[in-house]
N, C-alpha and C. Protein backbone atom coordinates (compact mmCIF):
# COMPACT_ATOMS: atom_id res chain seq x y z
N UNK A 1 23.95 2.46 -1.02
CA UNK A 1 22.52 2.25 -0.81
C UNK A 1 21.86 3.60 -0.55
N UNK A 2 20.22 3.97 -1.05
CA UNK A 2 20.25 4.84 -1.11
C UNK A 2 19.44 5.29 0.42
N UNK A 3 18.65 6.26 0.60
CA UNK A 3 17.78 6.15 1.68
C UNK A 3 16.22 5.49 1.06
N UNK A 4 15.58 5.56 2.20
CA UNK A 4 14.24 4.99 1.59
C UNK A 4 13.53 5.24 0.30
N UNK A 5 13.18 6.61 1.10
CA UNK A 5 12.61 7.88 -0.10
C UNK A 5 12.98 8.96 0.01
N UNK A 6 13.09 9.22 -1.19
CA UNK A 6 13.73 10.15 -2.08
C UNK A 6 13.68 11.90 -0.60
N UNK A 7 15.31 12.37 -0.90
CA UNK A 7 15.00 13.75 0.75
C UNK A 7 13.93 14.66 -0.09
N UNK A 8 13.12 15.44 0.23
CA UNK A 8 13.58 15.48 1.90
C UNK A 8 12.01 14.99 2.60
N UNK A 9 11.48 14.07 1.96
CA UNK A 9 9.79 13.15 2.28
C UNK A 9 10.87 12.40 3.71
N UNK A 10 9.68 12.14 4.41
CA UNK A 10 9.96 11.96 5.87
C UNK A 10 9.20 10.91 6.00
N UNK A 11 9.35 9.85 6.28
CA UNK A 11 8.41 8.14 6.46
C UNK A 11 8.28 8.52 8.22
N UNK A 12 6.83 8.71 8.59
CA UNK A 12 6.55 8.61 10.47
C UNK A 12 5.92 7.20 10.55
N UNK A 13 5.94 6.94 11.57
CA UNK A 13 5.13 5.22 11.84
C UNK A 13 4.55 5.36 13.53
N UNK A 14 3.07 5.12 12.98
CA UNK A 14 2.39 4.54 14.50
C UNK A 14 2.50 2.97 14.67
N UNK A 15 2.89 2.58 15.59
CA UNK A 15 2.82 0.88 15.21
C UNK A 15 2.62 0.57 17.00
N UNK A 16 1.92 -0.17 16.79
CA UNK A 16 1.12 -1.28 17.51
C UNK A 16 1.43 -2.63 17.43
N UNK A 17 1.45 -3.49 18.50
CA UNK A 17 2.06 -5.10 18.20
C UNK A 17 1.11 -5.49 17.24
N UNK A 18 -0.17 -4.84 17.10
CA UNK A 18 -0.77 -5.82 15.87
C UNK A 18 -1.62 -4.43 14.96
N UNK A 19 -0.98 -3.46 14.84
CA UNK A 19 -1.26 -2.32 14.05
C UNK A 19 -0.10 -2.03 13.62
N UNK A 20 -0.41 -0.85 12.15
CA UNK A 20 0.54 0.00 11.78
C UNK A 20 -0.29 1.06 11.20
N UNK A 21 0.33 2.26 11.30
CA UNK A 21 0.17 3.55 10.49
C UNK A 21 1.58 4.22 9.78
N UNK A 22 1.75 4.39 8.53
CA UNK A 22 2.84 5.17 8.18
C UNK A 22 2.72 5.98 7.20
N UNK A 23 3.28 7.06 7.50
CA UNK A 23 2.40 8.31 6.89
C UNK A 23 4.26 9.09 6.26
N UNK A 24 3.74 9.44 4.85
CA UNK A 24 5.05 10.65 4.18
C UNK A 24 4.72 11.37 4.36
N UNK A 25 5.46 12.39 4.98
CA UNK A 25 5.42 14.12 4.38
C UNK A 25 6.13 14.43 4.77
N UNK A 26 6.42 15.70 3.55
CA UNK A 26 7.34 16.80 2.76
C UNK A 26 7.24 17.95 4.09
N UNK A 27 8.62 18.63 4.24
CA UNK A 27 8.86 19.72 5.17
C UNK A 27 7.75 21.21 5.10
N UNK A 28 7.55 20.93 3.76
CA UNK A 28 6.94 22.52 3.25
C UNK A 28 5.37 22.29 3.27
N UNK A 29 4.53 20.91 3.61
CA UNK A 29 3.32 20.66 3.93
C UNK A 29 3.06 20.17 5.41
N UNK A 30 1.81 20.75 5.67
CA UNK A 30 1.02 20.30 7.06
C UNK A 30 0.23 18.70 6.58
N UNK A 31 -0.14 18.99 5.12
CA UNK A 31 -1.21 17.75 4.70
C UNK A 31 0.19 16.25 4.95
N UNK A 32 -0.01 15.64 5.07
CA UNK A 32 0.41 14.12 4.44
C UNK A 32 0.48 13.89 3.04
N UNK A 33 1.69 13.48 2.66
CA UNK A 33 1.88 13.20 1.13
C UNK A 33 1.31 12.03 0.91
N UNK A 34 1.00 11.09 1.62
CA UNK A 34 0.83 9.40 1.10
C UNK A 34 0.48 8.66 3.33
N UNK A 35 -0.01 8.01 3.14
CA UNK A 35 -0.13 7.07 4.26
C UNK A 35 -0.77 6.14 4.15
N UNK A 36 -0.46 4.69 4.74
CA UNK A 36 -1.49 3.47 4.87
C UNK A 36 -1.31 2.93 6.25
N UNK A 37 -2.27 2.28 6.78
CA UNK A 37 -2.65 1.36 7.77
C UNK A 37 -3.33 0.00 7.43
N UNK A 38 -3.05 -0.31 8.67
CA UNK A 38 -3.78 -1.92 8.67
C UNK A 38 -2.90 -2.66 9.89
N UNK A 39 -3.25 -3.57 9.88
CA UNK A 39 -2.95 -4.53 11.05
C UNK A 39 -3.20 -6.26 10.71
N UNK A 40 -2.65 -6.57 11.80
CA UNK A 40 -2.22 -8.45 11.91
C UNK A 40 -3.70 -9.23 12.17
N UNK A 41 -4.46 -9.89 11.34
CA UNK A 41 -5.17 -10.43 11.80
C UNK A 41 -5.20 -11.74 12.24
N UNK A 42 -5.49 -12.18 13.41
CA UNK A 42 -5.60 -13.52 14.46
C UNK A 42 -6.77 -14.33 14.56
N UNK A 43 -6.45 -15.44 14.37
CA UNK A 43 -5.60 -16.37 13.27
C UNK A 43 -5.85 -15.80 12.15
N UNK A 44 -5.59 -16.03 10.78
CA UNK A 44 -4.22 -16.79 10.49
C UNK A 44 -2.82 -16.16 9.85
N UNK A 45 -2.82 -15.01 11.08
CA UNK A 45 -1.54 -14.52 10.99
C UNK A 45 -1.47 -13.37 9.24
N UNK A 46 -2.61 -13.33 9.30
CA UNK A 46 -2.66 -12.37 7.87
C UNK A 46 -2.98 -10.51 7.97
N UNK A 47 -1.73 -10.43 7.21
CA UNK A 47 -1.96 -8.69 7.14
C UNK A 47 -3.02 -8.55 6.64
N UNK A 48 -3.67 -7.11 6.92
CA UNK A 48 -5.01 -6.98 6.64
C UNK A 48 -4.47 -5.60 5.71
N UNK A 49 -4.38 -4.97 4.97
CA UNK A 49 -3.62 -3.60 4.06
C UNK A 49 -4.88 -3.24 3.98
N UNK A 50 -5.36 -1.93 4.76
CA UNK A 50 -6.39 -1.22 5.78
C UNK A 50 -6.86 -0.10 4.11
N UNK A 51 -5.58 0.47 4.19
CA UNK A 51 -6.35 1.74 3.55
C UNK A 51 -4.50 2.19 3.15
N UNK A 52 -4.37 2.75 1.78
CA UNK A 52 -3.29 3.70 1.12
C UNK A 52 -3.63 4.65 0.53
N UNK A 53 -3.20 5.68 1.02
CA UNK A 53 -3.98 7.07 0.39
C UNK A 53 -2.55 7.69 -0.18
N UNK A 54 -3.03 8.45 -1.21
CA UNK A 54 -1.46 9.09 -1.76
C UNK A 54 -2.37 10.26 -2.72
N UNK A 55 -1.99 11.82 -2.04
CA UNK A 55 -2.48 12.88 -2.20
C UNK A 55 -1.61 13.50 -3.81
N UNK A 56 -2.18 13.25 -4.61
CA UNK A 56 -1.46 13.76 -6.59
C UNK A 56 -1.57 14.95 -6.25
N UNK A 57 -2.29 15.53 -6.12
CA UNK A 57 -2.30 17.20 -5.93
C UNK A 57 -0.79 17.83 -5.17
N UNK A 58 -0.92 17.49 -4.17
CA UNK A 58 0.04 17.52 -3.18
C UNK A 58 1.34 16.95 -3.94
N UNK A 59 1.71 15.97 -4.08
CA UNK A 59 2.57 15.60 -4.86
C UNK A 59 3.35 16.44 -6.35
N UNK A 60 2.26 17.04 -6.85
CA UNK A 60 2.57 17.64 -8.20
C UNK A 60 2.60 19.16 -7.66
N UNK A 61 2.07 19.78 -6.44
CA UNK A 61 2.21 21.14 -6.29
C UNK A 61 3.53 20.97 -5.65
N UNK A 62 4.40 20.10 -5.24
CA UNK A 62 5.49 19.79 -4.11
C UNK A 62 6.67 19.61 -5.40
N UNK A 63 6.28 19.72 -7.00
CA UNK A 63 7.09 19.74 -7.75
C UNK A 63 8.52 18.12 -7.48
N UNK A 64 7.29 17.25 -7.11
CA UNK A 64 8.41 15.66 -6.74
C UNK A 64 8.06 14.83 -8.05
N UNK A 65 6.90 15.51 -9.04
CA UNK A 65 6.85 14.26 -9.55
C UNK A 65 8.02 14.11 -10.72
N UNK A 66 9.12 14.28 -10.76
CA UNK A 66 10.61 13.98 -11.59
C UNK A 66 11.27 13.43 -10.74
N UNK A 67 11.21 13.29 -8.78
CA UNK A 67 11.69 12.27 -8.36
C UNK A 67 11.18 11.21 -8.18
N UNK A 68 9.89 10.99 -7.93
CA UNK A 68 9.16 10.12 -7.46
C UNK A 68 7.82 9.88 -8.46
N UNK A 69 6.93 9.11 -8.75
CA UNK A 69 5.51 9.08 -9.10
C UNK A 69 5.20 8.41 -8.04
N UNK A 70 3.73 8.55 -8.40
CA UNK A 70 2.59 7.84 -7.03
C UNK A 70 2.27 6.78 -6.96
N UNK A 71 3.07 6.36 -8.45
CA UNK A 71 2.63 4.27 -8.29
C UNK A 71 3.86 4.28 -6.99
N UNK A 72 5.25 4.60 -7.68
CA UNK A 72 6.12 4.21 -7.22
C UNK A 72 6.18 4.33 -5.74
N UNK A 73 5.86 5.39 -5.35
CA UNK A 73 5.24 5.73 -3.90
C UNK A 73 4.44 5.25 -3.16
N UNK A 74 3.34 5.00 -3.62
CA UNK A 74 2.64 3.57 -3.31
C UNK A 74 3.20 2.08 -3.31
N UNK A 75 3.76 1.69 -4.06
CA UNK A 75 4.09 0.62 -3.80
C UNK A 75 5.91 0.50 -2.39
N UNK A 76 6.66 1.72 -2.79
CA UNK A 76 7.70 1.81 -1.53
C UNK A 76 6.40 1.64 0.09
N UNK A 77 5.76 2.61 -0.01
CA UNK A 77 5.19 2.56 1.13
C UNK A 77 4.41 0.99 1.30
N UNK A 78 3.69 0.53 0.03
CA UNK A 78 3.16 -0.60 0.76
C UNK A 78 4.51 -1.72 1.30
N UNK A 79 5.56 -1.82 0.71
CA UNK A 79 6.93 -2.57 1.05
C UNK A 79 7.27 -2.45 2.40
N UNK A 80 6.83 -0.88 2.59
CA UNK A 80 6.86 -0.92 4.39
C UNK A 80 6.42 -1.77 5.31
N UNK A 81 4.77 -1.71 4.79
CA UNK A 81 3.92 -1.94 5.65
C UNK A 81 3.84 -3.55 5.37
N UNK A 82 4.35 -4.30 4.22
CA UNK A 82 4.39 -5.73 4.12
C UNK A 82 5.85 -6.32 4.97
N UNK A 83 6.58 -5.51 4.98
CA UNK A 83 7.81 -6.00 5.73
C UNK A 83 7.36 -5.98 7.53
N UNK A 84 6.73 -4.91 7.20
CA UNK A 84 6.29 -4.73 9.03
C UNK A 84 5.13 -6.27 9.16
N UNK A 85 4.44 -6.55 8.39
CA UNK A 85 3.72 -7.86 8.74
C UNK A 85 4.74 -9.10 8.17
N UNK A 86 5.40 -8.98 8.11
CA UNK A 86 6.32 -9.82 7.35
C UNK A 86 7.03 -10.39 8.67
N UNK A 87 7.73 -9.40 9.33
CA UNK A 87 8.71 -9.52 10.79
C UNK A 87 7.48 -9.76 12.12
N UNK A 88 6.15 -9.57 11.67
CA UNK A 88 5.07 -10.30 12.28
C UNK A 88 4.30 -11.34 12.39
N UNK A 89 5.17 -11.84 11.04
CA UNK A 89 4.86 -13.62 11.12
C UNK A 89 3.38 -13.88 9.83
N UNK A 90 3.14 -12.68 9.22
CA UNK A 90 2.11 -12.41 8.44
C UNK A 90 2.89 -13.56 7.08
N UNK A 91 2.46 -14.24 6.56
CA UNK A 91 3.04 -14.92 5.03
C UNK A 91 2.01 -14.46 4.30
N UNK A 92 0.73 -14.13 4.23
CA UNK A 92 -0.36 -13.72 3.48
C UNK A 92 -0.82 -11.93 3.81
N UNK A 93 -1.09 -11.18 2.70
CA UNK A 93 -1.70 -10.09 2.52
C UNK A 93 -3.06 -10.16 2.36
N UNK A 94 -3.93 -9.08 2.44
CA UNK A 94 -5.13 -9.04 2.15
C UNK A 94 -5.26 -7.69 1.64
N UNK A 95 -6.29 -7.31 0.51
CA UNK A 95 -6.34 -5.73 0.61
C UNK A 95 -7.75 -5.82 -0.45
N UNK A 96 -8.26 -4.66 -0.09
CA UNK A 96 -9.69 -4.63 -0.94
C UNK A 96 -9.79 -3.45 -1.72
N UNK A 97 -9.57 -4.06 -3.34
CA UNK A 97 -9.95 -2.79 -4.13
C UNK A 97 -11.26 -2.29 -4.23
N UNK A 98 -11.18 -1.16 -3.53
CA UNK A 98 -12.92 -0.63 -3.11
C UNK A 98 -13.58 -0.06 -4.40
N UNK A 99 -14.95 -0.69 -4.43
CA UNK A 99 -15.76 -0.11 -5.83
C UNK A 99 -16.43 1.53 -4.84
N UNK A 100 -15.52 2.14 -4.97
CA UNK A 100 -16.72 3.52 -4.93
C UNK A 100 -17.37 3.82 -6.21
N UNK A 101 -16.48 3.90 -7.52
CA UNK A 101 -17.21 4.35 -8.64
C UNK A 101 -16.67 2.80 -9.67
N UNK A 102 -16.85 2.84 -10.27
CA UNK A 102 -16.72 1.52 -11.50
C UNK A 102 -14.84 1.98 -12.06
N UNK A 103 -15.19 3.71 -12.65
CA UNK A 103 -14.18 3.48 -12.99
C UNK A 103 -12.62 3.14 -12.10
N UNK A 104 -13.02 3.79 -11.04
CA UNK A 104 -11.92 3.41 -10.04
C UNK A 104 -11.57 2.26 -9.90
N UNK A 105 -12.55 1.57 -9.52
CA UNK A 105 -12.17 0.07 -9.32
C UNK A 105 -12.13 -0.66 -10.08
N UNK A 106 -12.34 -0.40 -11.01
CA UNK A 106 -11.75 -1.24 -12.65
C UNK A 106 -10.10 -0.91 -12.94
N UNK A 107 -9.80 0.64 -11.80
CA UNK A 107 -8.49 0.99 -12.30
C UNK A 107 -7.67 0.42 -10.96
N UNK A 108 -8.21 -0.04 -9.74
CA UNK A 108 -7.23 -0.64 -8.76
C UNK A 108 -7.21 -1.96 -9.25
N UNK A 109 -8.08 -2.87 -9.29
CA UNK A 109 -7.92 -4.35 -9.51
C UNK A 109 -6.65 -3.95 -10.45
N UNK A 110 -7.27 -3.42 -11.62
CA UNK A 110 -6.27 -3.67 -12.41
C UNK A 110 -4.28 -3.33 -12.17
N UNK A 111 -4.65 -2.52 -11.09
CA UNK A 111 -3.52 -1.77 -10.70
C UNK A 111 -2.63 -3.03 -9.49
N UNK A 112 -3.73 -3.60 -8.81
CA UNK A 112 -3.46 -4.74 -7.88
C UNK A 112 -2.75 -5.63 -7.98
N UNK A 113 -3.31 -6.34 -9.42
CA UNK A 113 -3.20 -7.08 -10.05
C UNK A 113 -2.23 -7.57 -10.83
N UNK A 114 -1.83 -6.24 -11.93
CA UNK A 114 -0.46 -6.09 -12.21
C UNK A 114 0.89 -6.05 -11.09
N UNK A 115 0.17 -5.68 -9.63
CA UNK A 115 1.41 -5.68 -9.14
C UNK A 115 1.67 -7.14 -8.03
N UNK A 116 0.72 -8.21 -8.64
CA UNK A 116 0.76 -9.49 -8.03
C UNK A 116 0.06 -9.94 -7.24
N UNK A 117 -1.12 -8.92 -6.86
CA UNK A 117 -1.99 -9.94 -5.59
C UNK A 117 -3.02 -10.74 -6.91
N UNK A 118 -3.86 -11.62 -6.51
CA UNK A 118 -4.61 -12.46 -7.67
C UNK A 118 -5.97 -12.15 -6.56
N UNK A 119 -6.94 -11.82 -7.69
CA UNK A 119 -8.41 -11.83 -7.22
C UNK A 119 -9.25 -13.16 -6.10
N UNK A 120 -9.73 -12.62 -4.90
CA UNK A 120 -10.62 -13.77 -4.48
C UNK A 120 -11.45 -14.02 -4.33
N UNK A 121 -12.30 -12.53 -3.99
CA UNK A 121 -13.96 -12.76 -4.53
C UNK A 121 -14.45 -11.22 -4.11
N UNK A 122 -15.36 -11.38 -5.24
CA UNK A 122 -16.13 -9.74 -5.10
C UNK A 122 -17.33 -9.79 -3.73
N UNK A 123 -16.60 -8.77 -2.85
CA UNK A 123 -17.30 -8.66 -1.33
C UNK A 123 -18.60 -7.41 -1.96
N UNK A 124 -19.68 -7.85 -1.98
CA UNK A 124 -21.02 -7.21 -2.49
C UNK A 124 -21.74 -6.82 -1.22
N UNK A 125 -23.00 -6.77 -2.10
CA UNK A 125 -24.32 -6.07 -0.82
C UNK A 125 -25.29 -7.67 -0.33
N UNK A 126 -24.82 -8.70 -0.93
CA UNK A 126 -25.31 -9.90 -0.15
C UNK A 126 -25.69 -10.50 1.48
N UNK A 127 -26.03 -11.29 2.00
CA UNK A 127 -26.00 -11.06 3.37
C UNK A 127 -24.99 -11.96 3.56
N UNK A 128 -24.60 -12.65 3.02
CA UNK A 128 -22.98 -13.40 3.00
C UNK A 128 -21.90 -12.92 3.13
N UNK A 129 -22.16 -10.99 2.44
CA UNK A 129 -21.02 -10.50 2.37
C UNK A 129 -20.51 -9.69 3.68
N UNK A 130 -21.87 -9.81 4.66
CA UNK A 130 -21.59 -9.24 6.09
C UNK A 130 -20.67 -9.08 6.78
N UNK A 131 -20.10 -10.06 7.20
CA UNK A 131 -19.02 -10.29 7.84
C UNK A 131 -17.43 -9.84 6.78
N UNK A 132 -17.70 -9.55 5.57
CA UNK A 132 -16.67 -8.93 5.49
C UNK A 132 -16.27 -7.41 4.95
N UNK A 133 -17.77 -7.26 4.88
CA UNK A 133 -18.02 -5.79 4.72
C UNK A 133 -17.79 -4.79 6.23
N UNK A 134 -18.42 -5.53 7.06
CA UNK A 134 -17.79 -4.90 8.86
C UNK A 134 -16.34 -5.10 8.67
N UNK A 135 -15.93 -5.69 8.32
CA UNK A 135 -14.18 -5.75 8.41
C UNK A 135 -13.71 -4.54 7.77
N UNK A 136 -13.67 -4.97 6.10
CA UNK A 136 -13.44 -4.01 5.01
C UNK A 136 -14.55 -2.52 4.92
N UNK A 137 -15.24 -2.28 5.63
CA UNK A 137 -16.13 -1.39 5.23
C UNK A 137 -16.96 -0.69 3.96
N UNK A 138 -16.71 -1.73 3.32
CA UNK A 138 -17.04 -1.36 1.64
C UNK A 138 -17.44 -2.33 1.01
N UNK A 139 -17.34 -2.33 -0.26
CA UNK A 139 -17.76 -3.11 -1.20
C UNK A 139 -16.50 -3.35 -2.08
N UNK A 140 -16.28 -4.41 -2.86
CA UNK A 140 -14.95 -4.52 -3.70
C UNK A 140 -14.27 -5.73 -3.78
N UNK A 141 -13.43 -5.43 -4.87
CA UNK A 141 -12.58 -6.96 -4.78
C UNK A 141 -11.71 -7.14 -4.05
N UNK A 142 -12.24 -8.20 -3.00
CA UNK A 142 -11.31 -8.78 -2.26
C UNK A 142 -9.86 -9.63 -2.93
N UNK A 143 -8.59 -9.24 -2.45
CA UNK A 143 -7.47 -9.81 -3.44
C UNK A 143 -6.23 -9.81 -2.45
N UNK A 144 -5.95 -10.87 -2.93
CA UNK A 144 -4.67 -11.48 -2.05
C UNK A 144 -3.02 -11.78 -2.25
N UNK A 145 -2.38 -12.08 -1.78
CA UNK A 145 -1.07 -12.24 -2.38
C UNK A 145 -0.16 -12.58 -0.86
N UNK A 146 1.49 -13.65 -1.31
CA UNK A 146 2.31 -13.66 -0.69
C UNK A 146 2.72 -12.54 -0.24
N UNK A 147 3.25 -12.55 1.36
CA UNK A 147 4.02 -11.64 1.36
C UNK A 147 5.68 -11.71 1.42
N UNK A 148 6.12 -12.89 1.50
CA UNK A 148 7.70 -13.00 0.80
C UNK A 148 7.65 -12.94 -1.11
N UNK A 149 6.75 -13.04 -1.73
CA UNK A 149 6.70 -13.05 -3.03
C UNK A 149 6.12 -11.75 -3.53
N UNK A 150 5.52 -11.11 -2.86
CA UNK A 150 5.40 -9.59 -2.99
C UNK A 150 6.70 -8.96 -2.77
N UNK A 151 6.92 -9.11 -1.94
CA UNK A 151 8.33 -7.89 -1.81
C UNK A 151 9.22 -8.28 -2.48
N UNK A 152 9.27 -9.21 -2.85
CA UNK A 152 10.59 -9.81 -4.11
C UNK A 152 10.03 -8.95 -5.39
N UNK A 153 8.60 -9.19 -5.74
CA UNK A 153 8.66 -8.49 -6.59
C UNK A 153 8.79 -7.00 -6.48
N UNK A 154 8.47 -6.54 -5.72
CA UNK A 154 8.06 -5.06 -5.64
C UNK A 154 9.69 -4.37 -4.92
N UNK A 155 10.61 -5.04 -4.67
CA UNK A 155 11.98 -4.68 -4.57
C UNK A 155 12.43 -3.99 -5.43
N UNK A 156 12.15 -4.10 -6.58
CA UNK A 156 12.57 -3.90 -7.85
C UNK A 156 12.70 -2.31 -8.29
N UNK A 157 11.49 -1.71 -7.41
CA UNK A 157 11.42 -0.19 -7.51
C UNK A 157 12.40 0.41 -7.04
N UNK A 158 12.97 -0.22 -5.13
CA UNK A 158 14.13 0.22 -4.50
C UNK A 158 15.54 0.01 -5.66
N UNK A 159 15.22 -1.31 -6.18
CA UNK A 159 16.67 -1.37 -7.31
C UNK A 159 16.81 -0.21 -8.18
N UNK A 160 15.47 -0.12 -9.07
CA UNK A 160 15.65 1.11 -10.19
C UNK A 160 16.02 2.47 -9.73
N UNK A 161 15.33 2.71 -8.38
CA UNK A 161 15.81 3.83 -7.91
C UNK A 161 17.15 4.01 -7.55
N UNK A 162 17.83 3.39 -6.98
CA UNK A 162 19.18 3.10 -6.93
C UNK A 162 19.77 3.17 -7.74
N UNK A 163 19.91 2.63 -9.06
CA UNK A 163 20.57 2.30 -10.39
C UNK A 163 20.46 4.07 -10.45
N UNK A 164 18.88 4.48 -10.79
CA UNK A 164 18.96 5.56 -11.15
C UNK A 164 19.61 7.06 -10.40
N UNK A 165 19.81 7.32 -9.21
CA UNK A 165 20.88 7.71 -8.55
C UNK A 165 22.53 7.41 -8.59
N UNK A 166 22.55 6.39 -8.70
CA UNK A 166 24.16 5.80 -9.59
C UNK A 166 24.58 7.05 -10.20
N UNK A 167 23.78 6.98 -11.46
CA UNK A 167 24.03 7.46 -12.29
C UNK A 167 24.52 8.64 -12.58
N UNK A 168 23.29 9.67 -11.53
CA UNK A 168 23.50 11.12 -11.52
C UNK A 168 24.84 11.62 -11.30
């Protein structure tokens, strides 16, 4: 089995009984390679997937991208943070692909999407959308997914990576 991620990226974790923060970085940077947060929301026991940031610059000046890419990195790290609501009793995810620009958020849904959460409704500038714009702080598609059926799928990265170390 291999380690998480790939040496010599370093996984730190702030965690809170109903928070998390977990942040990568590389020995030879001060910046953060990648981090997300979020926390347990009460009732109904649903992860809330806050915010995932994952720095390409950083990544491609750190000469990782032949071990790693930034989907793949993104999605190990979100596996974290769904297992951590997972062992919190969380069965449901939440996460909001934020419209800052069109093209972006034409490229997360789609990115979301493919990786299994299913759309639930576009959180706008309505006065309906109040209450979940104070939550989410933005605008965007709101989108959801299992979280035992997420990590089944999204396991799959830890497998390939594995296979692909085998090998070497």
């Amino acid at each position: 089995m291999s380690t998480l991620f790939p040496p010599p990226l370093l996984l730190t974790s702030t965690l809170t009984p109903l928070s998390y923060t977990f942040t990568l970085t590389h020995p030879s940077s001060p910046s953060p390679l990648a981090s997300t947060t979020g926390f347990k929301r009460l009732p109904p026991n649903l992860l809330h997937m806050d915010t995932m940031t994952i720095d390409r610059r950083l990544l491609k000046r750190l000469s990782l991208t032949g071990s790693v890419n930034s989907n793949n990195l993104g999605v190990m790290l979100g596996c974290v943070a769904l297992r951590w609501g997972y062992e919190r009793g969380c069965s449901r995810v939440e996460f909001l692909a934020i419209d800052d620009s069109e093209f972006q958020h034409k490229r997360l849904v789609r990115h979301w999407r493919r990786l299994g959460l299913k759309e639930v409704r576009y959180v706008g500038d309505d006065v309906k959308d109040v209450p979940d714009r104070l939550v989410w702080g933005g605008r965007g598609m709101l989108m959801e997914g299992g979280t035992v059926e997420l990590l089944e799928k999204w396991k799959r990265v830890w497998e390939k990576k594995d296979d692909e170390q085998e090998e070497v």
